[in-house]
N, C-alpha and C. Protein backbone atom coordinates (compact mmCIF):
# COMPACT_ATOMS: atom_id res chain seq x y z
N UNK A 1 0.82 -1.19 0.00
CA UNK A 1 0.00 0.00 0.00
C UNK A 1 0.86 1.25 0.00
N UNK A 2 1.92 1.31 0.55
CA UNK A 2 2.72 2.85 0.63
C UNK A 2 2.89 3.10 -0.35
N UNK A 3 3.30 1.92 -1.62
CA UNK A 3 4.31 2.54 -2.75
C UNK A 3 3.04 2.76 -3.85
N UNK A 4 2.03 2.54 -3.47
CA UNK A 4 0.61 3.23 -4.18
C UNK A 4 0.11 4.48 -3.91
N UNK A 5 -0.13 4.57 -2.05
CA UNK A 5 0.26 6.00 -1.54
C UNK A 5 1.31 6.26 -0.20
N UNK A 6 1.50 6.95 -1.25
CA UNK A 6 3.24 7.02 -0.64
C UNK A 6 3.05 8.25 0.59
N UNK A 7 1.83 8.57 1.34
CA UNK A 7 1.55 9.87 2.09
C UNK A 7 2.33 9.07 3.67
N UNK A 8 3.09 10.15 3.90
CA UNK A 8 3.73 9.90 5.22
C UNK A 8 2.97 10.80 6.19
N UNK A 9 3.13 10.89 7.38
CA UNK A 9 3.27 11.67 8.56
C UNK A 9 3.98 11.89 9.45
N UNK A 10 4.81 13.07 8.72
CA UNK A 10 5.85 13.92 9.02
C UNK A 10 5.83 14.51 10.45
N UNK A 11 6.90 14.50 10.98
CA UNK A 11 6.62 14.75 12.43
C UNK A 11 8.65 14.55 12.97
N UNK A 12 9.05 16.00 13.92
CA UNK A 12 10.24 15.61 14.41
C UNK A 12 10.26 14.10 14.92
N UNK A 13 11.22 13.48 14.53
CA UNK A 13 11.91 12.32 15.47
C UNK A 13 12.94 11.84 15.82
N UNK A 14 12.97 12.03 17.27
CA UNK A 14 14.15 11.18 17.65
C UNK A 14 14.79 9.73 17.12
N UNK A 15 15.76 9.86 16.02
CA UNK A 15 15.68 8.74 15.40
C UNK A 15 16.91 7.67 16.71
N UNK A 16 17.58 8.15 17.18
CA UNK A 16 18.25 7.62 18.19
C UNK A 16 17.55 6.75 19.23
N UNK A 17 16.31 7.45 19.80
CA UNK A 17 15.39 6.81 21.15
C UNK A 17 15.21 5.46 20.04
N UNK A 18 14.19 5.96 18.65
CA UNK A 18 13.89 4.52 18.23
C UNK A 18 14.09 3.65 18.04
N UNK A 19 15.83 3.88 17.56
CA UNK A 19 16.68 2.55 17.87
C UNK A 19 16.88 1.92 19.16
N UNK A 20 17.05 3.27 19.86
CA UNK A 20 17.42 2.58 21.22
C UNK A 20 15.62 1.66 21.70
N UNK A 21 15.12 2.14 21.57
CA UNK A 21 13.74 1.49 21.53
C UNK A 21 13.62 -0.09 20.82
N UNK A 22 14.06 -0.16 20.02
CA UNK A 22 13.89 -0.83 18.66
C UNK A 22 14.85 -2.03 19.93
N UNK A 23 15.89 -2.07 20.03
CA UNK A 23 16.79 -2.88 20.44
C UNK A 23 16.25 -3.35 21.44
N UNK A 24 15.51 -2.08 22.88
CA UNK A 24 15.24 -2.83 23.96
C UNK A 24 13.87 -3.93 23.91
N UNK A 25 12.84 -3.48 22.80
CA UNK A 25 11.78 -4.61 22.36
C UNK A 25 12.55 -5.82 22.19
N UNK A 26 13.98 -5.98 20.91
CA UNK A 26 14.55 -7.15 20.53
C UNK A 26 14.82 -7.87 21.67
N UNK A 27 15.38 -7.28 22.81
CA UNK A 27 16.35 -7.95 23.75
C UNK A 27 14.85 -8.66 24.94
N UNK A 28 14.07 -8.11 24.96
CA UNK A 28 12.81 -8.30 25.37
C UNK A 28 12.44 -9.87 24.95
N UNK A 29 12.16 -9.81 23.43
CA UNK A 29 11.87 -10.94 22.93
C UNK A 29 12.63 -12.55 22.54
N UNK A 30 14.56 -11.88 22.59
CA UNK A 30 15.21 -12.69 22.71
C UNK A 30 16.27 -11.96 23.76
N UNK A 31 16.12 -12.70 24.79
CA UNK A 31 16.90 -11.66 25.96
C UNK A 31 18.52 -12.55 26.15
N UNK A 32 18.54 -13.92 25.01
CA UNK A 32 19.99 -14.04 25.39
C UNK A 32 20.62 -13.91 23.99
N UNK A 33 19.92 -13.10 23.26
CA UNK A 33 20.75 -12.62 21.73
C UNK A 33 21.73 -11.46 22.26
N UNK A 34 22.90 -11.78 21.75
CA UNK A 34 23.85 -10.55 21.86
C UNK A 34 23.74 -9.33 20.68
N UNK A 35 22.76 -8.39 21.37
CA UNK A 35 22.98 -7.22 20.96
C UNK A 35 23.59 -5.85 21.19
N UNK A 36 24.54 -5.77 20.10
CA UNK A 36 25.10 -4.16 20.62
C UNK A 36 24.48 -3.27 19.78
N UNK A 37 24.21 -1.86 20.50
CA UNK A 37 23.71 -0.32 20.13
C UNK A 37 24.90 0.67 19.77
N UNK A 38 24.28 1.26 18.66
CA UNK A 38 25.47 2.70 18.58
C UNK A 38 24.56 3.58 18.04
N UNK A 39 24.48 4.86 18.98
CA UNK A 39 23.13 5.40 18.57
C UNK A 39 24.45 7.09 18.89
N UNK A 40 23.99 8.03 18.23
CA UNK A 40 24.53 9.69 18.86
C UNK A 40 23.41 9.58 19.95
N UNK A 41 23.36 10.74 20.76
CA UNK A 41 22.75 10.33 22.44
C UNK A 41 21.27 11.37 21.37
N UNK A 42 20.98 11.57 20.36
CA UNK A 42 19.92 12.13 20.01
C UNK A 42 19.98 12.57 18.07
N UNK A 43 19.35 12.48 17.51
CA UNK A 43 19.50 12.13 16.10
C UNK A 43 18.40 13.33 15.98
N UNK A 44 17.78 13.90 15.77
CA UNK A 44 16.23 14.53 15.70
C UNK A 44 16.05 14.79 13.95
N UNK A 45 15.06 14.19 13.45
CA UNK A 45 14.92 14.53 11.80
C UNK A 45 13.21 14.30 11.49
N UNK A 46 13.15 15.18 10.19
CA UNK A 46 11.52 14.61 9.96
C UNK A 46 11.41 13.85 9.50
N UNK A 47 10.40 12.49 10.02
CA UNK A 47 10.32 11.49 9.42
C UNK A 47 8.66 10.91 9.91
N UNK A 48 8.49 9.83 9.65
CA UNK A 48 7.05 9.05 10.05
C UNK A 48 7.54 8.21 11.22
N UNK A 49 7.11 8.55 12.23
CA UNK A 49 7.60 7.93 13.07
C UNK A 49 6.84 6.05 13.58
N UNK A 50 6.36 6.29 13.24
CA UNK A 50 5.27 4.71 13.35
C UNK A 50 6.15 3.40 11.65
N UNK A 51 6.17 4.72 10.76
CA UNK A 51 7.01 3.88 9.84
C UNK A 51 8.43 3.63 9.77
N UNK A 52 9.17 4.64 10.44
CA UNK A 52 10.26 4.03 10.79
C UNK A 52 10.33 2.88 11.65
N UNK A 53 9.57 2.76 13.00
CA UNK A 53 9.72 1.96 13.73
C UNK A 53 9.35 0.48 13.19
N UNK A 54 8.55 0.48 12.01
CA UNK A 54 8.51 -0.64 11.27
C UNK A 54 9.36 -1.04 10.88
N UNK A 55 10.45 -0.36 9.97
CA UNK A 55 11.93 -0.82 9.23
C UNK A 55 12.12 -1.04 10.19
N UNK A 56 12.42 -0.93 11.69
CA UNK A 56 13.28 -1.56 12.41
C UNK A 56 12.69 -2.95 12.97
N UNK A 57 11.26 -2.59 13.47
CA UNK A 57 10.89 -4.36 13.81
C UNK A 57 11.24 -5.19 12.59
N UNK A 58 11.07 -5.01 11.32
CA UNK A 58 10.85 -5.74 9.99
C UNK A 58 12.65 -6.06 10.20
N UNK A 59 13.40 -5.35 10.45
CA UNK A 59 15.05 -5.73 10.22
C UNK A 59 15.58 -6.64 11.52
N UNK A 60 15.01 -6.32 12.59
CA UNK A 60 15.76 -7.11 13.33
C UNK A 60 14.53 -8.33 13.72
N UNK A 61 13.22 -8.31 13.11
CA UNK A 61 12.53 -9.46 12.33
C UNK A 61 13.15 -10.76 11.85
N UNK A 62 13.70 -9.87 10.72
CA UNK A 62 14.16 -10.46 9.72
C UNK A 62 15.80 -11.53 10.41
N UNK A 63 16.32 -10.85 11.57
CA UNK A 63 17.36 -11.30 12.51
C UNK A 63 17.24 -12.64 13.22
N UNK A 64 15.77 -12.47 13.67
CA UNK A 64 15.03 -13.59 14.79
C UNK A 64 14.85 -15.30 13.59
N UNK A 65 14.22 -14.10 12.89
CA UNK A 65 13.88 -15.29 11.85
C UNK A 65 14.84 -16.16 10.73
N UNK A 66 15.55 -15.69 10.78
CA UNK A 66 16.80 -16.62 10.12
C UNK A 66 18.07 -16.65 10.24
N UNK A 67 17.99 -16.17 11.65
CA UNK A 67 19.54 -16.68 12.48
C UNK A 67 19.49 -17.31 13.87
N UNK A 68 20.32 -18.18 14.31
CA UNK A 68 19.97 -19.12 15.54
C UNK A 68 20.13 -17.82 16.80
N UNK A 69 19.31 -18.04 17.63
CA UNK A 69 19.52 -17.05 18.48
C UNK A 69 20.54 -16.63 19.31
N UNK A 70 21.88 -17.20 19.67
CA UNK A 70 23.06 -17.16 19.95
C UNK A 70 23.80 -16.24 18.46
N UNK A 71 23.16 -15.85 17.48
CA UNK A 71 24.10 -15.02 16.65
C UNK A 71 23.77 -13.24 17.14
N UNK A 72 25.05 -13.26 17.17
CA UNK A 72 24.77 -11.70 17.38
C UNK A 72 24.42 -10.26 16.36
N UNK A 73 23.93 -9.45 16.72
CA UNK A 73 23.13 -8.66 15.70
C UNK A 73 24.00 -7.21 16.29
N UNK A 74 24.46 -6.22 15.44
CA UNK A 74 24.74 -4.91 15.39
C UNK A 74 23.92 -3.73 14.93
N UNK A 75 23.20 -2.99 16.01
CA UNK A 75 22.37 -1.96 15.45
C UNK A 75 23.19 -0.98 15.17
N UNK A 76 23.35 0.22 14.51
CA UNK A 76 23.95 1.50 14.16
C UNK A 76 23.27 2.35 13.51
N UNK A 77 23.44 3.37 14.33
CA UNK A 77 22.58 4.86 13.88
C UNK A 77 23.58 6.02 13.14
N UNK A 78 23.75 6.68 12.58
CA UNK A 78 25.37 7.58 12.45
C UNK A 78 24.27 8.63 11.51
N UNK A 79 25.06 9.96 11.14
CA UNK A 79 24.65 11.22 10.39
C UNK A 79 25.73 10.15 9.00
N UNK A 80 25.25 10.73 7.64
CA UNK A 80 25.73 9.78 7.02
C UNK A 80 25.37 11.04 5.74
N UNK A 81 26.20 12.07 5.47
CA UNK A 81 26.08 12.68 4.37
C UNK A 81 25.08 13.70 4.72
N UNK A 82 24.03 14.08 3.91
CA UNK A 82 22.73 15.03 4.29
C UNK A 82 21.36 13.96 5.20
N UNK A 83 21.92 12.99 5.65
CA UNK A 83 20.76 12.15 6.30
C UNK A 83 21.65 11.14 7.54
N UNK A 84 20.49 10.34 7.64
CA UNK A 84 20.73 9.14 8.81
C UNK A 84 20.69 8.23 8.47
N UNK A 85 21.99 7.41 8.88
CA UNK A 85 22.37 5.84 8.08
C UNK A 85 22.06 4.99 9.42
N UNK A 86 20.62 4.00 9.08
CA UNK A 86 20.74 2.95 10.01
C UNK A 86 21.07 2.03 9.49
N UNK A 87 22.30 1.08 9.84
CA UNK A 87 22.12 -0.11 9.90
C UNK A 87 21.96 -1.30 10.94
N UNK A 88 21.62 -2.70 10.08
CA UNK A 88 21.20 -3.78 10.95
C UNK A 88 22.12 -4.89 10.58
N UNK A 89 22.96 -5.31 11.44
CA UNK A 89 24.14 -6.08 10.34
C UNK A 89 24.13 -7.97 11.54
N UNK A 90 23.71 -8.68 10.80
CA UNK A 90 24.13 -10.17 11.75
C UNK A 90 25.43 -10.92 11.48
N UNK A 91 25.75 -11.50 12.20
CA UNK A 91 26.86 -12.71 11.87
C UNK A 91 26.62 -13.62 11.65
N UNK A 92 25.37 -14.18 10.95
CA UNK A 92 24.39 -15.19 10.25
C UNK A 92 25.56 -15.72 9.32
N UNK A 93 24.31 -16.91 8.47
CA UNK A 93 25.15 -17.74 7.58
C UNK A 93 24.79 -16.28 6.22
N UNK A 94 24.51 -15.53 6.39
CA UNK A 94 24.72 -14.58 5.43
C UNK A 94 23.22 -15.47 4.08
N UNK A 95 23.40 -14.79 2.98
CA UNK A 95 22.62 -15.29 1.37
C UNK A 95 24.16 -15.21 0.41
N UNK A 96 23.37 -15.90 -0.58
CA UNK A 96 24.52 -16.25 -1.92
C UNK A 96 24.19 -14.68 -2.81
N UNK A 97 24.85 -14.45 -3.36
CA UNK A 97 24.62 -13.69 -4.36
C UNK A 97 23.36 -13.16 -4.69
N UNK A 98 22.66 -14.49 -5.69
CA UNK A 98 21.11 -14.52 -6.34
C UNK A 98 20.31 -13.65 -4.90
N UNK A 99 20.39 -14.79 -4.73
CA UNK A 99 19.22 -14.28 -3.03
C UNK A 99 19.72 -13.09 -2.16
N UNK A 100 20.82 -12.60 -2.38
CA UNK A 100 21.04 -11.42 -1.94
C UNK A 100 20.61 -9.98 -2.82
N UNK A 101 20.58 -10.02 -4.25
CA UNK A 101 19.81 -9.65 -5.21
C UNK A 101 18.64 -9.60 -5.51
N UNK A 102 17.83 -10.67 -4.90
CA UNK A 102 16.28 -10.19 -4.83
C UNK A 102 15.84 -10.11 -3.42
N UNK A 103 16.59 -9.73 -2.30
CA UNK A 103 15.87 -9.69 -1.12
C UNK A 103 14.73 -8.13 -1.24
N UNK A 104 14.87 -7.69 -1.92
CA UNK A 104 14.01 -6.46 -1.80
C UNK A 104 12.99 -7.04 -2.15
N UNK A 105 12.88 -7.97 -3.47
CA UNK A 105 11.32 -8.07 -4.15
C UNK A 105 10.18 -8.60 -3.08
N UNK A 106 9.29 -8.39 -3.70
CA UNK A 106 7.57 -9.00 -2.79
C UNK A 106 8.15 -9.84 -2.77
N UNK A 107 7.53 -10.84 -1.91
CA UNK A 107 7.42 -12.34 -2.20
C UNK A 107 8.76 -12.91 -1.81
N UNK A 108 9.91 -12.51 -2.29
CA UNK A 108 11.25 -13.15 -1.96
C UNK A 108 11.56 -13.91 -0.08
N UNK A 109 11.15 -15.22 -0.01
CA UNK A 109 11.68 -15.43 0.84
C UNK A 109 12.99 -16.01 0.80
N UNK A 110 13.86 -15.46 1.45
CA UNK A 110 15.24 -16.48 1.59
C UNK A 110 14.86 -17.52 1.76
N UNK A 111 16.18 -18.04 2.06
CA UNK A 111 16.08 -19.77 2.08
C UNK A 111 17.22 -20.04 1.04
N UNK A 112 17.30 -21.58 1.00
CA UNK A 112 17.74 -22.17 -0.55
C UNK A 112 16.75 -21.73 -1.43
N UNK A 113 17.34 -21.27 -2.40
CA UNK A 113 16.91 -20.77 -3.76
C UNK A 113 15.38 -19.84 -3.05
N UNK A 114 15.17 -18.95 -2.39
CA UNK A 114 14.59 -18.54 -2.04
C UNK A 114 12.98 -19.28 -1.97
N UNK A 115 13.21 -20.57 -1.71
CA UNK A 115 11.79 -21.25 -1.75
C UNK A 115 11.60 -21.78 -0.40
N UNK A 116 12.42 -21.96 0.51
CA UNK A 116 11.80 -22.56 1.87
C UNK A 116 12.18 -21.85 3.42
N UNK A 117 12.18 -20.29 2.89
CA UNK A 117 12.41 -19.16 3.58
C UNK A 117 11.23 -19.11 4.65
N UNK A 118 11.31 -18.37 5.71
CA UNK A 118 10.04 -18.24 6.46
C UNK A 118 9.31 -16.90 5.84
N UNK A 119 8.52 -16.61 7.17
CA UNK A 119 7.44 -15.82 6.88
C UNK A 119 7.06 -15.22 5.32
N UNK A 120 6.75 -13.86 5.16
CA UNK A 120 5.79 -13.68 4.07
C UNK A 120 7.02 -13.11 2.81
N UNK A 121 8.02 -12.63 3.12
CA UNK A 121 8.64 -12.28 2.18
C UNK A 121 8.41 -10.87 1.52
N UNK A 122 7.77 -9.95 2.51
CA UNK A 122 7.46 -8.63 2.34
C UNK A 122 8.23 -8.10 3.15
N UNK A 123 9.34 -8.64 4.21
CA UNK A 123 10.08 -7.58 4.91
C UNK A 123 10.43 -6.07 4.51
N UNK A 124 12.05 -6.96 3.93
CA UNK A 124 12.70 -5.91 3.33
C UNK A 124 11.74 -5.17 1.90
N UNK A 125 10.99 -5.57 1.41
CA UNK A 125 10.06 -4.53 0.36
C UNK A 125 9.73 -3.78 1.19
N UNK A 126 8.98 -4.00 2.42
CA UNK A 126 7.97 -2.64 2.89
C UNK A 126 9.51 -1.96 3.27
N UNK A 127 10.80 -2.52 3.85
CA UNK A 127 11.56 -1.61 4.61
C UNK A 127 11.96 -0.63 3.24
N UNK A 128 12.25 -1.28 2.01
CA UNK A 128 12.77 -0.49 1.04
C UNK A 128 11.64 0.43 0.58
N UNK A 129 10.35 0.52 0.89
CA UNK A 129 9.02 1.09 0.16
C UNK A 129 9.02 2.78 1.13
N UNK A 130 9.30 2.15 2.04
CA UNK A 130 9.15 2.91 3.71
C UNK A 130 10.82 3.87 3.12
N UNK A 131 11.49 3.42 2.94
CA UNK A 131 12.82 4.14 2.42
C UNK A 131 12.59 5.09 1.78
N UNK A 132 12.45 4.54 0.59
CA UNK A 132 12.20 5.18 -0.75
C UNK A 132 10.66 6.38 -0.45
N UNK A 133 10.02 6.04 0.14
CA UNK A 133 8.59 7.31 0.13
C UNK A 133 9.42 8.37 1.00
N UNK A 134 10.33 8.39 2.24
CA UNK A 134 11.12 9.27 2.84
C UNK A 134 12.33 10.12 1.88
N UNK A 135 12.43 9.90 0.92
CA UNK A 135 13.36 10.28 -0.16
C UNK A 135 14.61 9.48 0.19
N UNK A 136 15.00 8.23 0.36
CA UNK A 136 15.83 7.79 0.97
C UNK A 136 16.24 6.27 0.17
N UNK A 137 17.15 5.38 0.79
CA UNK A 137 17.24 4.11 0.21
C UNK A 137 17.58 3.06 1.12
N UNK A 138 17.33 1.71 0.20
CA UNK A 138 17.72 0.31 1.51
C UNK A 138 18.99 -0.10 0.58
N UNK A 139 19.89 -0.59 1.20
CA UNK A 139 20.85 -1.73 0.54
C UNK A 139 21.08 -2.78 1.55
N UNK A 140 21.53 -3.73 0.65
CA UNK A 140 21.77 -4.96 1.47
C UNK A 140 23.50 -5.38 0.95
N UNK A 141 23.87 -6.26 2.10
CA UNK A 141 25.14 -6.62 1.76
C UNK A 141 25.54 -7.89 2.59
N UNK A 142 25.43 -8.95 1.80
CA UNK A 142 25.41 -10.27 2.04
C UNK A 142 26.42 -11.17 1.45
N UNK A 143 26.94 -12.29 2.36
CA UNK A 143 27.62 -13.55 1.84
C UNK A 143 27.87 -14.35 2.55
N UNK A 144 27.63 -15.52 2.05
CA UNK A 144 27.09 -17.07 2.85
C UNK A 144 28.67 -17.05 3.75
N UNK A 145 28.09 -17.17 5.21
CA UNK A 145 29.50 -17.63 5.93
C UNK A 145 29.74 -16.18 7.05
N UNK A 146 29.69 -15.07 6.43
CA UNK A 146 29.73 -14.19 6.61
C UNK A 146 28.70 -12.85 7.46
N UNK A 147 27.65 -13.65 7.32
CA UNK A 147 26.46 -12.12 7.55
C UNK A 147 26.30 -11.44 6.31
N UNK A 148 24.75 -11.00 7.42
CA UNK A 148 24.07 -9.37 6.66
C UNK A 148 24.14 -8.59 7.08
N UNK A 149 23.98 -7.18 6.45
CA UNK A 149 23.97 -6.19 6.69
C UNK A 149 22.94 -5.50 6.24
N UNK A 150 22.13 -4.26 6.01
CA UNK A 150 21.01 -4.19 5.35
C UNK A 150 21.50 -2.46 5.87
N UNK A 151 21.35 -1.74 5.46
CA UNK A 151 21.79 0.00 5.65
C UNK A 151 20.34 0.68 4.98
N UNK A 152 19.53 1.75 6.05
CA UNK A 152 18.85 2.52 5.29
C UNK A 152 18.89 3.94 5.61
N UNK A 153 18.82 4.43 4.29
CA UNK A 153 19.51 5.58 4.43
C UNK A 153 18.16 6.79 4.05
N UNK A 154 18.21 7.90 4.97
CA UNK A 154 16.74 8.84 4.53
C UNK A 154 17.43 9.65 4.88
N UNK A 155 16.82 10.90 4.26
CA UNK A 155 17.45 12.18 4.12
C UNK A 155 16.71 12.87 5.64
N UNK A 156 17.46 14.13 5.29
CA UNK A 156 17.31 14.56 6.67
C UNK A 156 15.67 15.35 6.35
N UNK A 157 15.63 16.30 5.40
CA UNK A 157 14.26 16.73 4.89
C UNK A 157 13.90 15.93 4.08
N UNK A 158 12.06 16.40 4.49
CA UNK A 158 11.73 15.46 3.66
C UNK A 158 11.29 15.49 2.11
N UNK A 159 10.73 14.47 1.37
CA UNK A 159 10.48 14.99 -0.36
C UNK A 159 9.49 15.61 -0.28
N UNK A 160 9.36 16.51 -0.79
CA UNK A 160 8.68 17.35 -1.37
C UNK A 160 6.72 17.08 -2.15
N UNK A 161 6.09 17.32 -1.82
CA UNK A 161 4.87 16.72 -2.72
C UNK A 161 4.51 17.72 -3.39
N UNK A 162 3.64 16.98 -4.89
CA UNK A 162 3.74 18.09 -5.86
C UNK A 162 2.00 17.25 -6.24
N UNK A 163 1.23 17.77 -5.98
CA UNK A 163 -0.01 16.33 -6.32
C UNK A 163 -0.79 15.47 -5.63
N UNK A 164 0.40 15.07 -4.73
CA UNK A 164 -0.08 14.01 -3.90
C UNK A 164 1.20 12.73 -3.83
N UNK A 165 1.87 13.52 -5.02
CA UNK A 165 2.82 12.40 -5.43
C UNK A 165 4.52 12.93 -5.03
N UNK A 166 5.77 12.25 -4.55
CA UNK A 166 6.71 12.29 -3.97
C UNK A 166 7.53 13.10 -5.62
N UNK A 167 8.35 14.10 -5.12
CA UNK A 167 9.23 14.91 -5.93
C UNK A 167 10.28 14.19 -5.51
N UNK A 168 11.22 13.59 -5.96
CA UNK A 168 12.51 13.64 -5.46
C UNK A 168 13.15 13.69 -4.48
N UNK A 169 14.18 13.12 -3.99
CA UNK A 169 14.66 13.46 -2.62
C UNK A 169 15.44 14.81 -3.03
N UNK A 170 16.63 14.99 -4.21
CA UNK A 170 17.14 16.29 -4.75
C UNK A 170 16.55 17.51 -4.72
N UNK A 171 15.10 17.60 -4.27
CA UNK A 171 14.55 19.09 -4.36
C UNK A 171 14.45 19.89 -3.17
N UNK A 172 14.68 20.99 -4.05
CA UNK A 172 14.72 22.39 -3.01
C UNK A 172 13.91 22.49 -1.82
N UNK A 173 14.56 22.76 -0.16
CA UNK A 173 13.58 22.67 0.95
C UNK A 173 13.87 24.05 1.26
N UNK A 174 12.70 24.77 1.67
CA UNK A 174 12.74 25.67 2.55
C UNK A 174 12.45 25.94 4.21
């Protein structure tokens, strides 16, 4: 539904608390996963705050669900150019190539050959949908043996509407 309407609700946020938020739910739900935080002690930017907090359940989701719970997970918050770079990085058995290449699409569940993956396979889409409507982006960075990483990056202002419909992240803010 976002990337049909892409209408956010813009509002200051502490993007720092939400991580720090984001982590203390994880540790809640798996309280002997080793997680470390790196947050600035306050981040403040406009963003949707109910939809960010989604990319983060959906990423460290995506943590619970296809890594044994003894793997450890790295949250990171940082200023990252004109915006805020979160990433979510595990020490998992990582994806191959292919499957690291379509983790964005609908439907894509990991797994072997992306066919016996869990849940619905809309994670990372809504996290990249939720990206992209903020004027912003997801990447992923994967390899079997190794871990994931998954980085999303949103600008500090937000895009612009011209319609109803998202201008660019490149346009002029006043």
């Amino acid at each position: 539904r976002l990337d049909r309407n892409s209408s956010l609700d813009l509002t200051d946020t502490d993007m720092a608390e939400l991580v720090r938020d984001a982590v203390a739910d994880a540790k809640a739900v798996e309280p002997t996963r080793p997680v470390s935080v790196t947050t600035p002690s306050q981040l403040i930017m406009v963003a949707d705050e109910p939809r960010i907090r989604q990319v983060l359940a959906n990423l460290l989701g995506n943590v619970r669900e296809h890594t044994p719970p003894e793997t450890p997970v790295a949250v990171r918050l940082s200023e990252a150019g004109r915006g805020a770079l979160l990433e979510v990085t595990d020490s998992g058995q990582g994806m191959d190539s292919e499957a690291a290449a379509r983790a964005f699409d609908r439907f894509f569940r990991g797994g072997h050959n992306g066919q016996d993956g869990h849940g619905s396979g809309l994670g990372l889409s809504i996290v990249q949908a939720i990206a992209t409507a903020h004027g912003g982006h997801a990447m992923l960075k994967s390899a079997p043996g190794i871990g994931t990483s998954v980085q999303v990056w949103i600008p500090y202002h937000p895009p612009t509407h011209d319609s109803g419909r998202l201008v660019g992240p490149d346009a002029t803010y006043n």
